[in-house]
N, C-alpha and C. Protein backbone atom coordinates (compact mmCIF):
# COMPACT_ATOMS: atom_id res chain seq x y z
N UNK A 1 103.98 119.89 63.33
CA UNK A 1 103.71 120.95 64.30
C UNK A 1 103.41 122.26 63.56
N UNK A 2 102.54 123.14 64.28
CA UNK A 2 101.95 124.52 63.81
C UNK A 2 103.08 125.17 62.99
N UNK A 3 104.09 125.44 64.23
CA UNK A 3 105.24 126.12 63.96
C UNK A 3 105.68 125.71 62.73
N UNK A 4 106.26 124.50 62.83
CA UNK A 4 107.44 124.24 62.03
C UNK A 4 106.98 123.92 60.61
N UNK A 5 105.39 124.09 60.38
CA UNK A 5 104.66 124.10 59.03
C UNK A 5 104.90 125.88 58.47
N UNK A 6 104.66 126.55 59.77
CA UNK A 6 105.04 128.03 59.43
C UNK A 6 106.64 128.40 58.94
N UNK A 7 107.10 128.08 59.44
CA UNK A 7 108.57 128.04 59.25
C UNK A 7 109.30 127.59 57.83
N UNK A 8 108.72 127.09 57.61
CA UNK A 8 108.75 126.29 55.77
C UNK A 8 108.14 126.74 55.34
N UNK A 9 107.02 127.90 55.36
CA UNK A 9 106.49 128.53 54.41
C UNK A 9 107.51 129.90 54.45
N UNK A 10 107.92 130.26 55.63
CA UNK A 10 109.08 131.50 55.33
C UNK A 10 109.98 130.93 54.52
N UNK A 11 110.61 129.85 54.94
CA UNK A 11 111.66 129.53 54.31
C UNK A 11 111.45 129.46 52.80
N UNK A 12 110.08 129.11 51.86
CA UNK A 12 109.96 129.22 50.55
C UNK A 12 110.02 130.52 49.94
N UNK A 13 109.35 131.36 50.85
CA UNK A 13 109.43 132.63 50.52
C UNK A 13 110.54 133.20 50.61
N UNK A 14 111.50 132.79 51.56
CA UNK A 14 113.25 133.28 51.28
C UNK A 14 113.71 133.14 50.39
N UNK A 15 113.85 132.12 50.10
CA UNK A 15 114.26 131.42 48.70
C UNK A 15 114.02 132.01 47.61
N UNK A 16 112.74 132.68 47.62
CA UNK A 16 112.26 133.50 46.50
C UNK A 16 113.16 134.77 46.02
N UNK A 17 113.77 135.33 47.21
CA UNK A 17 114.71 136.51 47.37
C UNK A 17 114.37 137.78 46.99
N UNK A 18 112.61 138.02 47.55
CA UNK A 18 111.74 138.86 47.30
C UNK A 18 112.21 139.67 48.59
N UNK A 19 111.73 141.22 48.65
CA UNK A 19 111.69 141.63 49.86
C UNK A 19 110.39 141.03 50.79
N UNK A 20 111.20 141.07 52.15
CA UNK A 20 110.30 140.53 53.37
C UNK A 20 109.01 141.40 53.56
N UNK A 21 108.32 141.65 53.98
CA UNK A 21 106.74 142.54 54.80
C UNK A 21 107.09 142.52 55.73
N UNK A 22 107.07 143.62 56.80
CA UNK A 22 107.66 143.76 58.05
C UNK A 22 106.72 143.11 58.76
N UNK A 23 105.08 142.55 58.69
CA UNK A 23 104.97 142.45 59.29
C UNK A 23 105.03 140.20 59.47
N UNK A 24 105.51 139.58 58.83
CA UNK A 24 106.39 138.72 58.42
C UNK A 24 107.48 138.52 59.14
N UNK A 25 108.49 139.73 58.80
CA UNK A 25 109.80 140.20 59.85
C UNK A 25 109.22 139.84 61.56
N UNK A 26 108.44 140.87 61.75
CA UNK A 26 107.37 140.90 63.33
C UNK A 26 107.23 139.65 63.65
N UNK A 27 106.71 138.53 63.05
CA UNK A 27 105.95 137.34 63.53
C UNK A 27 107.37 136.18 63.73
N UNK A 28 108.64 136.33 63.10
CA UNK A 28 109.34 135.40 63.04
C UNK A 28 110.19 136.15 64.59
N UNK A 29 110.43 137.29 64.55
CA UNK A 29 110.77 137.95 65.75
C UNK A 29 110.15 137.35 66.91
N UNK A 30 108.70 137.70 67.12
CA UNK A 30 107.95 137.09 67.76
C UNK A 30 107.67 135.45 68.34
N UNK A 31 108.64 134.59 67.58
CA UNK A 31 108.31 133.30 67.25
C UNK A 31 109.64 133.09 68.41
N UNK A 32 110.69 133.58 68.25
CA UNK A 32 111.72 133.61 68.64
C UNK A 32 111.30 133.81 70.37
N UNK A 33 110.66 135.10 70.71
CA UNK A 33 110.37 135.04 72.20
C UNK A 33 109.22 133.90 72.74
N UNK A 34 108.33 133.23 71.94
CA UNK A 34 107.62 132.51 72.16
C UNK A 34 108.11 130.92 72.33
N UNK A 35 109.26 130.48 71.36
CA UNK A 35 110.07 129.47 71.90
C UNK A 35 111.00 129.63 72.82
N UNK A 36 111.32 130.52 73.31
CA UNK A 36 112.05 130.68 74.65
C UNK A 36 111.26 130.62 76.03
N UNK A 37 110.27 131.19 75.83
CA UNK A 37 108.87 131.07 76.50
C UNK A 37 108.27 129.98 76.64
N UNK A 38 108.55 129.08 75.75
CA UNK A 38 108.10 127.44 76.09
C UNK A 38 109.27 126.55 76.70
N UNK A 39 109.88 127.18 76.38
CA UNK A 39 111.19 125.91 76.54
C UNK A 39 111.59 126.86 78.26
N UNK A 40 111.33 127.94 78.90
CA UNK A 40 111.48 127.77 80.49
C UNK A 40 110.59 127.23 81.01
N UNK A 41 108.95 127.94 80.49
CA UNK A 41 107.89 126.77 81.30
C UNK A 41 108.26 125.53 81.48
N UNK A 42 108.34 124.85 79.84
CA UNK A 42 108.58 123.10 80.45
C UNK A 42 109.85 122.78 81.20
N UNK A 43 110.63 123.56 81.40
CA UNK A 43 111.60 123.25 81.96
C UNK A 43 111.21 123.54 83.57
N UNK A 44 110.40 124.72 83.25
CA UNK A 44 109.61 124.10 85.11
C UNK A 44 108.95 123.54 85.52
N UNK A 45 107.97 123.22 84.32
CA UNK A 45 107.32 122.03 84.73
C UNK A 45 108.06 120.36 85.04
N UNK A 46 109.14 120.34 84.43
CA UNK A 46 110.09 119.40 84.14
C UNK A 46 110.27 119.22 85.61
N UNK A 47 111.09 120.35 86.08
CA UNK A 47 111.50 120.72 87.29
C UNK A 47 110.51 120.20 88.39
N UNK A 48 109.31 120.50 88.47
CA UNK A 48 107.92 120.15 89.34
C UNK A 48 107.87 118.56 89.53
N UNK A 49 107.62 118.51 88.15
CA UNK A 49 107.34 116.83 88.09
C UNK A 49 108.38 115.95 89.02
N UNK A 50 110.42 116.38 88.80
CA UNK A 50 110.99 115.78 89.45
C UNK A 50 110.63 115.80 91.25
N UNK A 51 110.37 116.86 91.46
CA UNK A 51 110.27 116.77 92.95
C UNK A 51 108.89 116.21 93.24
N UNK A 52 108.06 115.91 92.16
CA UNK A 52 106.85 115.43 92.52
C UNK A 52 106.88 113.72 92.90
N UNK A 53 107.61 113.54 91.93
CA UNK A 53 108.27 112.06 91.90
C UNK A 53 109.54 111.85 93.09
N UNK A 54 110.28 112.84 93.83
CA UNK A 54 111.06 112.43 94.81
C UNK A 54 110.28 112.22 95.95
N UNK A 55 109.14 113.28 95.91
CA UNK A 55 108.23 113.01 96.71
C UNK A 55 107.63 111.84 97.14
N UNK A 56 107.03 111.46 96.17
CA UNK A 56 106.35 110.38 96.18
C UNK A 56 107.48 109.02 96.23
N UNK A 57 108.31 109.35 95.76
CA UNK A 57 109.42 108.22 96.10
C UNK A 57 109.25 107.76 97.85
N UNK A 58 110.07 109.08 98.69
CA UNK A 58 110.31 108.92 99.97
C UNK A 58 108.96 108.36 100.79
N UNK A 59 107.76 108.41 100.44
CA UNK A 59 106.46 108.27 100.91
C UNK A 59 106.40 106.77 100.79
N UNK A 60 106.51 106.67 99.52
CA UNK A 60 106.01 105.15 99.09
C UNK A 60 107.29 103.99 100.17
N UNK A 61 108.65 104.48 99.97
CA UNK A 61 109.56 103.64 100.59
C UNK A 61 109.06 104.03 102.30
N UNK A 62 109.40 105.02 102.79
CA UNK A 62 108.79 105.12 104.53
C UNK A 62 108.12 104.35 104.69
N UNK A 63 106.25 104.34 104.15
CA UNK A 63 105.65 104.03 104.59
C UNK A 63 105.55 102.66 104.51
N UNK A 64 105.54 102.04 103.26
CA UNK A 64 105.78 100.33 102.71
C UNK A 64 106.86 100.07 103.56
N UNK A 65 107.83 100.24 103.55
CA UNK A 65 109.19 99.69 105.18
C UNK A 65 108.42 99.65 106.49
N UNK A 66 107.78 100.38 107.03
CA UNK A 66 107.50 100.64 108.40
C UNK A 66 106.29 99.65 108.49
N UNK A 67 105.35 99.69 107.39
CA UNK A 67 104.09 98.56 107.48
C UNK A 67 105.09 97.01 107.51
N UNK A 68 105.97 96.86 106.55
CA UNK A 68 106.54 95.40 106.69
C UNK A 68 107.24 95.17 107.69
N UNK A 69 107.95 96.04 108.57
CA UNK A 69 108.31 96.30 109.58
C UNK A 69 107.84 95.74 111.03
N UNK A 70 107.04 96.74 110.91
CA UNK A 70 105.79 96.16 112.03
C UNK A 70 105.06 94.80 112.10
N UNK A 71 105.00 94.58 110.87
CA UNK A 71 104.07 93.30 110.77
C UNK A 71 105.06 92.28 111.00
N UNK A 72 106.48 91.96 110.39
CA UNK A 72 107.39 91.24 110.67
C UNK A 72 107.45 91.15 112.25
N UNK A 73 107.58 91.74 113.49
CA UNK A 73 107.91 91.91 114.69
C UNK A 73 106.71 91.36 114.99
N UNK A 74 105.61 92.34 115.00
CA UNK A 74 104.45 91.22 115.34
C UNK A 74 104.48 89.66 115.52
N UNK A 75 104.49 89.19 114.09
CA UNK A 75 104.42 87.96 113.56
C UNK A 75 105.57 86.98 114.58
N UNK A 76 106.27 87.93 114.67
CA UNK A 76 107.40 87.20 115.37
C UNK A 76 107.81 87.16 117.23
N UNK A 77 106.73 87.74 117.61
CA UNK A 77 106.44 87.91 118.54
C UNK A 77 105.15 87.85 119.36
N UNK A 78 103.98 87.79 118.49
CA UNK A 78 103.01 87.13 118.75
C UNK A 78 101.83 86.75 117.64
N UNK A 79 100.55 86.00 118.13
CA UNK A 79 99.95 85.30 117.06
C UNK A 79 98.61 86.12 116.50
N UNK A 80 98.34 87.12 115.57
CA UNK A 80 97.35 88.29 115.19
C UNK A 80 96.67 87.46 114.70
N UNK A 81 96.34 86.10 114.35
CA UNK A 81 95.53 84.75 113.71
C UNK A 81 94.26 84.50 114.75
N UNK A 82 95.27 85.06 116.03
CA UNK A 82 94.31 84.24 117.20
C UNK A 82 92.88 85.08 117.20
N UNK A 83 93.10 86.26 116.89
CA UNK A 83 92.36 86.93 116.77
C UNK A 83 91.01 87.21 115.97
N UNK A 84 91.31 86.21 115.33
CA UNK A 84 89.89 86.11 114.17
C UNK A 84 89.76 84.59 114.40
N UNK A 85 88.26 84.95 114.46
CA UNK A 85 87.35 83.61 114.84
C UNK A 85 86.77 82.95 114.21
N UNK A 86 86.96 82.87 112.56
CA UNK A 86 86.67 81.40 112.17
C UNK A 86 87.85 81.80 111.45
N UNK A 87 88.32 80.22 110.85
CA UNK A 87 89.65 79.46 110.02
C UNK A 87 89.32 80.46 108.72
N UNK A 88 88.10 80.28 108.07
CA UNK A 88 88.61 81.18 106.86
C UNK A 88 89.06 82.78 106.88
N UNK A 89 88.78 83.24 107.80
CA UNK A 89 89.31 84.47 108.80
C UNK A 89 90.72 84.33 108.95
N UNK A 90 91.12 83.79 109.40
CA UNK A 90 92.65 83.30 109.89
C UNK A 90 93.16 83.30 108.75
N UNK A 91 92.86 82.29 107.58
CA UNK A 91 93.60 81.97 106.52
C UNK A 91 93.64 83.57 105.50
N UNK A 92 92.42 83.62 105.70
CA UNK A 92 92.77 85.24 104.71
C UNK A 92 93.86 86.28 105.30
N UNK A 93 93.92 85.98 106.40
CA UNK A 93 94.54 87.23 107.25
C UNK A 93 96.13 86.92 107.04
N UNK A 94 96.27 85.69 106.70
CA UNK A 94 97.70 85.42 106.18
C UNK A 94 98.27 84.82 105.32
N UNK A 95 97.25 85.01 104.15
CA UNK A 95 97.40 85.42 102.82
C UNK A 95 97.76 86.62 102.40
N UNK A 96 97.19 87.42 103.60
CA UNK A 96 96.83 89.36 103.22
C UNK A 96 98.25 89.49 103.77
N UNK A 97 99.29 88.33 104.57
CA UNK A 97 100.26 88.86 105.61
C UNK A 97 101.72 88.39 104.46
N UNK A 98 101.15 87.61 103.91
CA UNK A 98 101.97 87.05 103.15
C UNK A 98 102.37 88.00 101.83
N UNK A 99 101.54 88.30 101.10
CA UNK A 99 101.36 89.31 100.26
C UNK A 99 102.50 90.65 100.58
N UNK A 100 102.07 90.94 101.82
CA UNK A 100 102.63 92.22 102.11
C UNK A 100 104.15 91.90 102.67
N UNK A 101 104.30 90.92 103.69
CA UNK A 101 105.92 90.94 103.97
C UNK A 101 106.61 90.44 102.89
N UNK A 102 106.52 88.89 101.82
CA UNK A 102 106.93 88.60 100.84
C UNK A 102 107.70 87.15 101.48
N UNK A 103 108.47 86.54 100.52
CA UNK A 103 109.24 85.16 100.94
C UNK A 103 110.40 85.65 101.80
N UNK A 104 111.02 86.44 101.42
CA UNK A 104 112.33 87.02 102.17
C UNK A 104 112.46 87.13 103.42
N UNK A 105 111.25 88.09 103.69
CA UNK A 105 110.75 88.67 105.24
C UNK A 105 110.31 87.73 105.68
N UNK A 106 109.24 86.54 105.50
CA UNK A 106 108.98 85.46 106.16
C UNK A 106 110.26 84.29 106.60
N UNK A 107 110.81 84.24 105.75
CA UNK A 107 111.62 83.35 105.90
C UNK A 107 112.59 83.46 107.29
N UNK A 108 112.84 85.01 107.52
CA UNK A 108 113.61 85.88 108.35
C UNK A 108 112.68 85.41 109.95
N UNK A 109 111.16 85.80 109.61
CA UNK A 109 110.38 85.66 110.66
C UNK A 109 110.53 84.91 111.09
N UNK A 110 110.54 83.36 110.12
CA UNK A 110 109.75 82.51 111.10
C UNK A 110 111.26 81.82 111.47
N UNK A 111 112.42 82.31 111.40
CA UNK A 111 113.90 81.69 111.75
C UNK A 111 113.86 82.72 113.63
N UNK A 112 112.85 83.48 113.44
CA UNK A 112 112.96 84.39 115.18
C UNK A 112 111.79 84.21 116.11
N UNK A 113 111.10 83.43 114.99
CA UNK A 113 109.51 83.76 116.06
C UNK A 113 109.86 83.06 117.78
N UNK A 114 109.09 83.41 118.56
CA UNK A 114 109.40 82.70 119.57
C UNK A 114 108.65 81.80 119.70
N UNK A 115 109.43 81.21 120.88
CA UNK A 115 108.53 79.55 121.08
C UNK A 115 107.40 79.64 122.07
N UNK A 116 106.43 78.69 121.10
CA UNK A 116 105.18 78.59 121.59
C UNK A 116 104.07 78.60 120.67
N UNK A 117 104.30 80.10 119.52
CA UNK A 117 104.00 80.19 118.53
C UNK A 117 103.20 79.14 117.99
N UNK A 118 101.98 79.10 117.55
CA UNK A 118 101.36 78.04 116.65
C UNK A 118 101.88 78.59 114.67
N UNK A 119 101.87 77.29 114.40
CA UNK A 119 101.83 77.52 112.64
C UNK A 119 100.71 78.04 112.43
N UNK A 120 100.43 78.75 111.06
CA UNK A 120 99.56 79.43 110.67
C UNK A 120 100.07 79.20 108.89
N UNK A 121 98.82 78.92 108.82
CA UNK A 121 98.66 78.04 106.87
C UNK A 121 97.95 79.02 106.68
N UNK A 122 98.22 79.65 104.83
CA UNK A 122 97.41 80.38 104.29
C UNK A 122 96.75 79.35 103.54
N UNK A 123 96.27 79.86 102.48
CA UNK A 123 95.57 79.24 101.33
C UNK A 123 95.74 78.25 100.91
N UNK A 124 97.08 78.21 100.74
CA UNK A 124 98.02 77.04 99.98
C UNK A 124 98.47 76.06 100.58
N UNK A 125 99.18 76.79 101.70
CA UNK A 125 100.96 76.02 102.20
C UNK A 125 100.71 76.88 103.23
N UNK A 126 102.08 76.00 104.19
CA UNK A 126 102.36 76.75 105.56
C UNK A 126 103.28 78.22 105.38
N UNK A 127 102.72 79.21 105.97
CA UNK A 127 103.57 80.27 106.21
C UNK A 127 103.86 80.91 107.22
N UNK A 128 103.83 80.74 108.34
CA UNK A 128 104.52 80.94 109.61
C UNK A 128 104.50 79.57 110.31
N UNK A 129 105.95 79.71 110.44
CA UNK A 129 106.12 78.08 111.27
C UNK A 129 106.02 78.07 112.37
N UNK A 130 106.35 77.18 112.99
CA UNK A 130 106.77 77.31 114.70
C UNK A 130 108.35 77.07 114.84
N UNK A 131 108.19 78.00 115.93
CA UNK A 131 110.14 77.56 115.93
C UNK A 131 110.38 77.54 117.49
N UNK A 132 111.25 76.53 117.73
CA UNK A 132 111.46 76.25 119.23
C UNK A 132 112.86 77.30 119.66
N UNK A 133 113.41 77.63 118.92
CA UNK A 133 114.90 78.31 119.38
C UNK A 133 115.04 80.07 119.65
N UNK A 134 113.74 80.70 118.92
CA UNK A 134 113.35 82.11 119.05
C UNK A 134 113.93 82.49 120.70
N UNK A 135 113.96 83.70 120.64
CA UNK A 135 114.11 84.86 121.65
C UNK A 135 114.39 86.00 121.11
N UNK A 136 114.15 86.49 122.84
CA UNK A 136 114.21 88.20 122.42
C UNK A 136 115.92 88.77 121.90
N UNK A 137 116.94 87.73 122.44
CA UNK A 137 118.16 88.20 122.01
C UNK A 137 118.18 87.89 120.48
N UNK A 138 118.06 87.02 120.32
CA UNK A 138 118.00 86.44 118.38
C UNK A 138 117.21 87.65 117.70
N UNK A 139 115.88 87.89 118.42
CA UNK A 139 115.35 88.46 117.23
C UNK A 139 116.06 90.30 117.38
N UNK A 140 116.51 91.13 118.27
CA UNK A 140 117.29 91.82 118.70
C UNK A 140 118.40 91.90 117.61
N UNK A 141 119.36 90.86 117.65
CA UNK A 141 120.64 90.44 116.65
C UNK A 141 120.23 90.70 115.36
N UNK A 142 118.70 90.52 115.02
CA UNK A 142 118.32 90.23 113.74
C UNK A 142 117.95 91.71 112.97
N UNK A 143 117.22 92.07 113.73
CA UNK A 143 116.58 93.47 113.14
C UNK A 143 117.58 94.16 112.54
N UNK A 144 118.55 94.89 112.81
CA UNK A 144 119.85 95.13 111.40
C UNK A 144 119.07 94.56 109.68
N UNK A 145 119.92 93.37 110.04
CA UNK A 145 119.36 92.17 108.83
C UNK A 145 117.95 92.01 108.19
N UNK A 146 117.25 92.46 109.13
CA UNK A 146 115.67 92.37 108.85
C UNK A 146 115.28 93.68 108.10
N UNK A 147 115.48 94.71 108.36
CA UNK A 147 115.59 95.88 107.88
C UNK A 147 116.09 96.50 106.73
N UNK A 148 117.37 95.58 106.78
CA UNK A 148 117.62 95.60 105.32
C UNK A 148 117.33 95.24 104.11
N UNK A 149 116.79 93.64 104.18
CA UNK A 149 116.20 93.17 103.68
C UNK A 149 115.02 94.00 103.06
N UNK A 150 113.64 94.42 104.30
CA UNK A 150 112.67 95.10 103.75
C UNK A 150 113.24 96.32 103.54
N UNK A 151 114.41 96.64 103.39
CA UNK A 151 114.72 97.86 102.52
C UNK A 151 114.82 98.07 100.81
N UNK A 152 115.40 96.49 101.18
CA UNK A 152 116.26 96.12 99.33
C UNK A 152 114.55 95.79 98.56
N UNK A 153 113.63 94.94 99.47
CA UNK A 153 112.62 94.51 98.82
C UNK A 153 111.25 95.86 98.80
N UNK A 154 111.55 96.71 99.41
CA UNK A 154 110.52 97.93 99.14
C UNK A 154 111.35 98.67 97.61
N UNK A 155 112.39 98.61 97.97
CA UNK A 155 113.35 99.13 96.27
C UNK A 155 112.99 98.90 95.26
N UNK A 156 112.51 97.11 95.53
CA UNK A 156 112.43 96.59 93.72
C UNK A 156 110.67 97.13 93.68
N UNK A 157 109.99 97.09 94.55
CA UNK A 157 108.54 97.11 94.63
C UNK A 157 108.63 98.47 93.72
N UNK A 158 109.24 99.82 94.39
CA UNK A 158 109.14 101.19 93.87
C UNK A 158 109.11 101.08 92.07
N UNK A 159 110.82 100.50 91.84
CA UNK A 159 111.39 100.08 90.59
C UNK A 159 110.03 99.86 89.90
N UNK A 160 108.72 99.21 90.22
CA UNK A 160 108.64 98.57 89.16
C UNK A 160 106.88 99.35 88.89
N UNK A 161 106.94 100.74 89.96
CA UNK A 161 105.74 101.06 90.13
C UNK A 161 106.46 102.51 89.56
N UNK A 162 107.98 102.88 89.78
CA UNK A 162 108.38 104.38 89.56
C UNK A 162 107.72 105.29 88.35
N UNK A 163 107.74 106.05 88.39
CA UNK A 163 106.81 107.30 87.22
C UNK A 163 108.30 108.42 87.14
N UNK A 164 109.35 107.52 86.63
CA UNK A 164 110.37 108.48 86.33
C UNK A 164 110.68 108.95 84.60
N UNK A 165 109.78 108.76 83.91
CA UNK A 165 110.12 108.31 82.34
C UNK A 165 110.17 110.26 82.24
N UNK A 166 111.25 111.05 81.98
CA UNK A 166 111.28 112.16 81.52
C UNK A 166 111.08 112.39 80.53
N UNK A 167 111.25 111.40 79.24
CA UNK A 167 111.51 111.42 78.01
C UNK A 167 110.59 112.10 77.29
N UNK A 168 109.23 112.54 77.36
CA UNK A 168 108.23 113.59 76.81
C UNK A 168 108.66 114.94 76.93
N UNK A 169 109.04 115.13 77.95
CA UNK A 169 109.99 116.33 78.41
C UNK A 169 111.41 117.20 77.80
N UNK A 170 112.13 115.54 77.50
CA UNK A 170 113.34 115.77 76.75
C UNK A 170 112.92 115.91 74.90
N UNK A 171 112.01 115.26 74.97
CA UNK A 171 111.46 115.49 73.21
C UNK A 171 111.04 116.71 72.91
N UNK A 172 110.09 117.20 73.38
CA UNK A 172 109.85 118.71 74.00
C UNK A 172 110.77 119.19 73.52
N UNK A 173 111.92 119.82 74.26
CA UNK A 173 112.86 120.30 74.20
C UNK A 173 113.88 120.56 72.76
N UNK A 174 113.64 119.25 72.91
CA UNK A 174 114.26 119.12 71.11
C UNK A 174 113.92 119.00 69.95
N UNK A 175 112.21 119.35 70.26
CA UNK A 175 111.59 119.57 69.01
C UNK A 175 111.62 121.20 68.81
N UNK A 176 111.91 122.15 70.30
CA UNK A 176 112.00 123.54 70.05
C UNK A 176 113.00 123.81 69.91
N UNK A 177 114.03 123.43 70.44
CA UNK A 177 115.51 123.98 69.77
C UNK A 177 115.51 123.86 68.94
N UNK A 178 115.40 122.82 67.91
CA UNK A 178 115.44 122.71 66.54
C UNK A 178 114.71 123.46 65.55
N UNK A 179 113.78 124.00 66.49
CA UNK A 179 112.77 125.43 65.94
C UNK A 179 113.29 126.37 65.67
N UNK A 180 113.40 126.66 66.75
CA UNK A 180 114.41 127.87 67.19
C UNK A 180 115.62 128.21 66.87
N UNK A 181 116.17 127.23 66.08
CA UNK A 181 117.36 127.12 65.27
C UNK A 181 117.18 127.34 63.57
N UNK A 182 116.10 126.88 63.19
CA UNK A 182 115.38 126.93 62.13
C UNK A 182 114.85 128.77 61.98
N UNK A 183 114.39 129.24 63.14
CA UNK A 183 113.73 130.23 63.06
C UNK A 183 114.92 131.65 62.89
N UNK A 184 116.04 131.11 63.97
CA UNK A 184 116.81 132.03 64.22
C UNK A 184 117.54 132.12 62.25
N UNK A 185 117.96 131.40 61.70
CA UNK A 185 118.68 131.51 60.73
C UNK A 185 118.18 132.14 59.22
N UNK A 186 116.43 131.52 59.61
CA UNK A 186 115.41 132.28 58.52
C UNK A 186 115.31 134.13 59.52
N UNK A 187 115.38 133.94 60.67
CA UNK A 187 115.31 135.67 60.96
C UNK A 187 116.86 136.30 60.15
N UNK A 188 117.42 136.01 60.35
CA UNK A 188 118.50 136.69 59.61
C UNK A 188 118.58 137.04 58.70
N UNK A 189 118.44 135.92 57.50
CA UNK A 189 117.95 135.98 56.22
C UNK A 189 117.02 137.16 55.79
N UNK A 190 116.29 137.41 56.65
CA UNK A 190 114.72 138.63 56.17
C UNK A 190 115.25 139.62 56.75
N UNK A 191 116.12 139.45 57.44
CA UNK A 191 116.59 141.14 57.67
C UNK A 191 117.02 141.92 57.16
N UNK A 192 117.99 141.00 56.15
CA UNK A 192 118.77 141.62 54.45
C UNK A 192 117.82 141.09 53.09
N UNK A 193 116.99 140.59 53.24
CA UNK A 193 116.42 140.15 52.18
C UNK A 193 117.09 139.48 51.27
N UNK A 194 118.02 138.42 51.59
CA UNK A 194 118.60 138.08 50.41
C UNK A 194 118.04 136.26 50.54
N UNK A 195 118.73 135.44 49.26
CA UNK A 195 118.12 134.14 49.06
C UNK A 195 119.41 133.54 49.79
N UNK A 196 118.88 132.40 50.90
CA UNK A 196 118.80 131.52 52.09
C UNK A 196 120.37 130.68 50.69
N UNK A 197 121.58 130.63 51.64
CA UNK A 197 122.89 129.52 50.74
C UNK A 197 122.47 128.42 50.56
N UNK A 198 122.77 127.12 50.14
CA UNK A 198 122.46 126.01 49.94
C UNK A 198 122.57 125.15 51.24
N UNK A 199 124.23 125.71 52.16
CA UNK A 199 124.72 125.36 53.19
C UNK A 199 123.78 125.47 54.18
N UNK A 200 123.51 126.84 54.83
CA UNK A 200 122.43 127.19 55.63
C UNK A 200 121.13 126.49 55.31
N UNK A 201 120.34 126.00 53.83
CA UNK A 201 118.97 125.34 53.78
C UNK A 201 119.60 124.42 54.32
N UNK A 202 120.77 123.58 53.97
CA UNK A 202 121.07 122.31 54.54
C UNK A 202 120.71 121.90 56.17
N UNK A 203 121.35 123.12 56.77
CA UNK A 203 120.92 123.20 58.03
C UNK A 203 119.84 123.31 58.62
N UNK A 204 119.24 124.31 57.78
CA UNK A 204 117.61 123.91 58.62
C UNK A 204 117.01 122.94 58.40
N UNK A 205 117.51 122.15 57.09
CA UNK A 205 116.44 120.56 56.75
C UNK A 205 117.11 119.77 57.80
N UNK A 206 118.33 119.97 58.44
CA UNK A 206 118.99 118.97 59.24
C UNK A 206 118.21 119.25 60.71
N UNK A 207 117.80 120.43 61.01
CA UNK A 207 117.28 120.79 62.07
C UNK A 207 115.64 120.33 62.27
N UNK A 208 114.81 120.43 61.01
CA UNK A 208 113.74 119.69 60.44
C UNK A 208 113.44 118.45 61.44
N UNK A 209 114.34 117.59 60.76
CA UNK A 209 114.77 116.15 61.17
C UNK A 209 114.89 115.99 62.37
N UNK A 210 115.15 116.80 63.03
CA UNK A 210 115.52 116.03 64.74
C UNK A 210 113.84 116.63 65.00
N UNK A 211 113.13 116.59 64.65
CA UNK A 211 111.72 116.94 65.54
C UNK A 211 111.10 115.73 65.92
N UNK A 212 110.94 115.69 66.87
CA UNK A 212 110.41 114.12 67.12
C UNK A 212 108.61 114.32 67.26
């Protein structure tokens, strides 16, 4: 990094135990308000991003629940197959149905659909059965259970789509403190002009090191 190439060139010149140039003094001063100056921005940007991502959290779960939602009740209450007029029509339409509720939610469905119901085959295999024992009280009893389900299964969907990785953010951070730690101990040093202890270089090479 820019900085921390600058920073090792003060530091050689400390070492030297020459007097400082004020205007040397000025720029490490300066360096000091400029890493403080980075490290609140990203910390609001940090800040942004989280609510950008809670955002988009609550959106993605609402809306994915309420589509599997709906389509579950449908399915289970009447036949949206009938509606398209040729078989490869039908079959796509519950492939596309299958996709979206999942094994869980079907399985749920077709234990409520009511009777009368025709089966409906996707691509493969059967995925809405017929069931003779459905009603409106069963499927009533069920929705609790049903709901939950497409609650737990919109969860893992998020899980595996989430944009929570902060960790650029947190590196950030700790590549400037460690600056800024580096910087603060060489400002001191040039204020008396004297040559940097062995202890203190120790420290800034230790501070060096954590830059990711």
């Amino acid at each position: 990094m820019r900085d921390s190439s600058f920073s090792m060139v003060v530091v050689v010149a400390v070492l030297t135990g020459c007097a400082t140039p004020p205007p040397v003094k000025e720029s490490v001063i300066s360096m000091d308000q400029g890493y403080a100056d980075n490290m609140r921005m990203m910390q609001q940007y940090r800040e942004l991003v989280v609510q950008v991502n809670a955002r988009y959290e609550y959106w993605f779960k609402y809306v994915n629940s309420r589509a599997k939602l709906n389509s579950a009740l449908i399915w289970a209450t009447t036949d949206p197959a009938a509606q398209k007029t040729s078989d490869a029509d039908q079959i796509m339409l519950v492939d596309e149905e299958r996709k979206l509720l999942g094994a869980n939610v079907i399985k749920i469905v077709n234990d409520i659909r009511l009777p009368g119901l025709p089966e409906r085959r996707g691509s493969s295999d059967m995925v809405f059965k017929a069931n003779r024992n459905g009603d409106i009280t069963k499927i009533i009893q069920t929705l609790p259970h049903l709901v939950n389900v497409i609650n737990d299964d919109v969860e893992k969907e998020y899980r595996q789509i989430a944009m929570n990785d902060l960790s650029g953010f947190d590196d950030y951070a700790t590549n400037v403190a460690a600056l800024a730690r580096i910087n603060s101990t060489i400002k001191q040093y040039l204020s008396i002009d004297v040559t940097i202890k062995p202890d203190d270089l120790n420290e800034i090479t230790q501070a060096i090191r954590q830059l990711r």
